[in-house]
C-alpha atoms as a PDB file:
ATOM      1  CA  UNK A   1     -26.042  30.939  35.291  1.00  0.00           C
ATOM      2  CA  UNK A   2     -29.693  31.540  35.439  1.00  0.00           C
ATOM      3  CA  UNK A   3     -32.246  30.637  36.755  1.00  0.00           C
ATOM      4  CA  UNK A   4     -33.607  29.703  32.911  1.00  0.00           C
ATOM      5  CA  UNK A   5     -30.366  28.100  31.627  1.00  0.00           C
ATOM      6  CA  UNK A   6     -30.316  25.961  34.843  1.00  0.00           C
ATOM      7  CA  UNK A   7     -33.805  24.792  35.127  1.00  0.00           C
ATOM      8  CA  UNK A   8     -32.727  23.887  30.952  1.00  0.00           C
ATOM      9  CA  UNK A   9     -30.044  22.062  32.279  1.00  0.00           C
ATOM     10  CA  UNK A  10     -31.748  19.958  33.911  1.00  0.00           C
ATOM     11  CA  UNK A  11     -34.061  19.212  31.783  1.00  0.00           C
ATOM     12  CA  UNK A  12     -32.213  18.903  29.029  1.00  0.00           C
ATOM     13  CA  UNK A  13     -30.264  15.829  30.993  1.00  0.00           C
ATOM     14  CA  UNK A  14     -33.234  14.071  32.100  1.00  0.00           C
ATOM     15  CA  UNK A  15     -34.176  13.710  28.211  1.00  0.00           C
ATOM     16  CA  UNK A  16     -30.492  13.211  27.422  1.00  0.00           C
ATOM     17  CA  UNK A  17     -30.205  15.903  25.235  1.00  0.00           C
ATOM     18  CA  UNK A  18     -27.973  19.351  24.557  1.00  0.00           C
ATOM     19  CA  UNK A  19     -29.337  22.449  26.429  1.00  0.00           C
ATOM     20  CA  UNK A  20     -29.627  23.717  22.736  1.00  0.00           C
ATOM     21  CA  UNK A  21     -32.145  21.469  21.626  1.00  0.00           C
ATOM     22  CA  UNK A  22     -34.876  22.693  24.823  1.00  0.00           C
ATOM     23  CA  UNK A  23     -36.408  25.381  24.024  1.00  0.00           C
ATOM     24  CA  UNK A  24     -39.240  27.384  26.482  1.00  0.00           C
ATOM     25  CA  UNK A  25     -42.157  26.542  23.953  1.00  0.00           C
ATOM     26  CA  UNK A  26     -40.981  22.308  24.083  1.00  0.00           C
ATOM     27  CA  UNK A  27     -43.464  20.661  25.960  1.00  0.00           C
ATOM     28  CA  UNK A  28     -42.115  17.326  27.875  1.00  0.00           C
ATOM     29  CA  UNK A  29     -43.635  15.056  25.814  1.00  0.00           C
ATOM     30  CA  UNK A  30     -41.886  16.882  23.072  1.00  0.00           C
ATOM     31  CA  UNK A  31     -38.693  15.784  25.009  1.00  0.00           C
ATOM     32  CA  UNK A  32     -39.293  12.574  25.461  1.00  0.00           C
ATOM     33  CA  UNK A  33     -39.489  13.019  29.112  1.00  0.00           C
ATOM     34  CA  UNK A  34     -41.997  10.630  30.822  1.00  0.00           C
ATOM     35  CA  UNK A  35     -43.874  10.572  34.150  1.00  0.00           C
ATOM     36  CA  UNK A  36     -40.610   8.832  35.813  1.00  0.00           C
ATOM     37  CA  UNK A  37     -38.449  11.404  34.055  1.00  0.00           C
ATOM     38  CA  UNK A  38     -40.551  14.378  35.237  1.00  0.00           C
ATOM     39  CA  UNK A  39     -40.374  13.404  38.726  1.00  0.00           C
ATOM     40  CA  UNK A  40     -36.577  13.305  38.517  1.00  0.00           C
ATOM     41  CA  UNK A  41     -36.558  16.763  36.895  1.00  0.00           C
ATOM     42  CA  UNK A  42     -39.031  18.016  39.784  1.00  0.00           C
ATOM     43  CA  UNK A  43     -36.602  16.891  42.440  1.00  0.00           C
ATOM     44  CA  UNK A  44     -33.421  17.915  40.659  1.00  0.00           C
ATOM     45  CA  UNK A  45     -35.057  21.260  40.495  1.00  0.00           C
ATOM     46  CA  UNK A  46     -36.014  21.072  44.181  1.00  0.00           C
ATOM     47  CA  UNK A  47     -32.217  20.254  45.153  1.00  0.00           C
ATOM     48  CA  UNK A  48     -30.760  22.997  42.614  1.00  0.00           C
ATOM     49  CA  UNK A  49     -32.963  25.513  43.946  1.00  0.00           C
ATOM     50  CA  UNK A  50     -33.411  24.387  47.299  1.00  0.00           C
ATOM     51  CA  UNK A  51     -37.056  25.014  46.969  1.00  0.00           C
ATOM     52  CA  UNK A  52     -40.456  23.365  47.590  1.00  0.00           C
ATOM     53  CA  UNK A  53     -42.090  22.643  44.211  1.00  0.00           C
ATOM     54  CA  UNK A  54     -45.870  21.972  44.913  1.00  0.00           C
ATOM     55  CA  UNK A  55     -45.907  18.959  42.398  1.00  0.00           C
ATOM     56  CA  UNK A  56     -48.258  15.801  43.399  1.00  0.00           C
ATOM     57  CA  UNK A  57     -46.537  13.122  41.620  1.00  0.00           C
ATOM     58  CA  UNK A  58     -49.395  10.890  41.557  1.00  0.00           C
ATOM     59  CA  UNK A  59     -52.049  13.498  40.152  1.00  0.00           C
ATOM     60  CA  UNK A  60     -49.249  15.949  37.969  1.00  0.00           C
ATOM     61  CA  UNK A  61     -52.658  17.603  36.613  1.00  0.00           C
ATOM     62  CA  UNK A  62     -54.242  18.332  39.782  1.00  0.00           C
ATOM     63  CA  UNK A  63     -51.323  20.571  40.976  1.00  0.00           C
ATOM     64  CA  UNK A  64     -50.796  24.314  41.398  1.00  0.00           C
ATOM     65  CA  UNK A  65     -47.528  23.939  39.431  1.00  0.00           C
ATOM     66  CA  UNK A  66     -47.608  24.414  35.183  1.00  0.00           C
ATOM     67  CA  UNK A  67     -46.275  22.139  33.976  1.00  0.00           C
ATOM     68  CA  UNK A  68     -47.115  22.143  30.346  1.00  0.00           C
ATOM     69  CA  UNK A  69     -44.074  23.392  28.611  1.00  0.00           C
ATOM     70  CA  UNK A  70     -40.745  24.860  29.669  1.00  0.00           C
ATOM     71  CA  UNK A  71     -41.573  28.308  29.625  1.00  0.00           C
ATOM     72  CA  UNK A  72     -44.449  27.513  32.565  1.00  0.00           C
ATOM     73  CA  UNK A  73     -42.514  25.232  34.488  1.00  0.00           C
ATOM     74  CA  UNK A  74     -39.126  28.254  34.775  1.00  0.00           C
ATOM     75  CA  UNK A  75     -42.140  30.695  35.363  1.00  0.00           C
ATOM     76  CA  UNK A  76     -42.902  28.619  38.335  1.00  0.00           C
ATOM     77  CA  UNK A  77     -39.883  27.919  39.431  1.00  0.00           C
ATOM     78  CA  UNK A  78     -38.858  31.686  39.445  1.00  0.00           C
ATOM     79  CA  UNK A  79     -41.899  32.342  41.029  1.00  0.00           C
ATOM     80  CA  UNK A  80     -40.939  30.266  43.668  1.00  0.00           C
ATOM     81  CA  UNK A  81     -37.112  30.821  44.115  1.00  0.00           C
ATOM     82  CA  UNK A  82     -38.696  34.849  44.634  1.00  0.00           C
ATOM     83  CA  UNK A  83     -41.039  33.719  47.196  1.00  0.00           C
ATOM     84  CA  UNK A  84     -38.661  31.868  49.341  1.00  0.00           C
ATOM     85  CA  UNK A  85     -37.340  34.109  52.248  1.00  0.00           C
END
């Protein structure tokens, strides 16, 4: 599986939907996926990927890390798995 179809996984579950229905262009907010729901995608991508994802909860505009639609965010996260030694 890829590194795409997984991070789609897990979105897809946090917004209790099919894979299918997420598509790169859907932003979160056209998922339904809230602030709560975003942190529990963020951490289920850190534990899939065993990665760091420079994400600041509190302030989710002030970080680094895109995450305006699902394209940016499995940008990112490729970005990072590549980065990690």
């Amino acid at each position: 599986m890829s590194i795409t179809e997984r991070v789609i996984a897990i979105i897809a579950e946090q917004a209790v939907l099919e894979p299918s229905d997420v598509t790169p262009e859907s932003t979160l907010e056209d998922l339904g996926i809230d602030s709560l729901g975003l942190v529990e995608s963020i951490f289920a991508i850190e534990e899939e990927f065993d990665i760091t994802v420079p994400f600041n909860a509190n302030e989710p505009t002030a970080s680094d890390f895109d995450i305006s639609n699902v394209a940016a965010i499995i940008a990112g996260i490729e970005k990072l798995v590549s980065e990690k030694v």
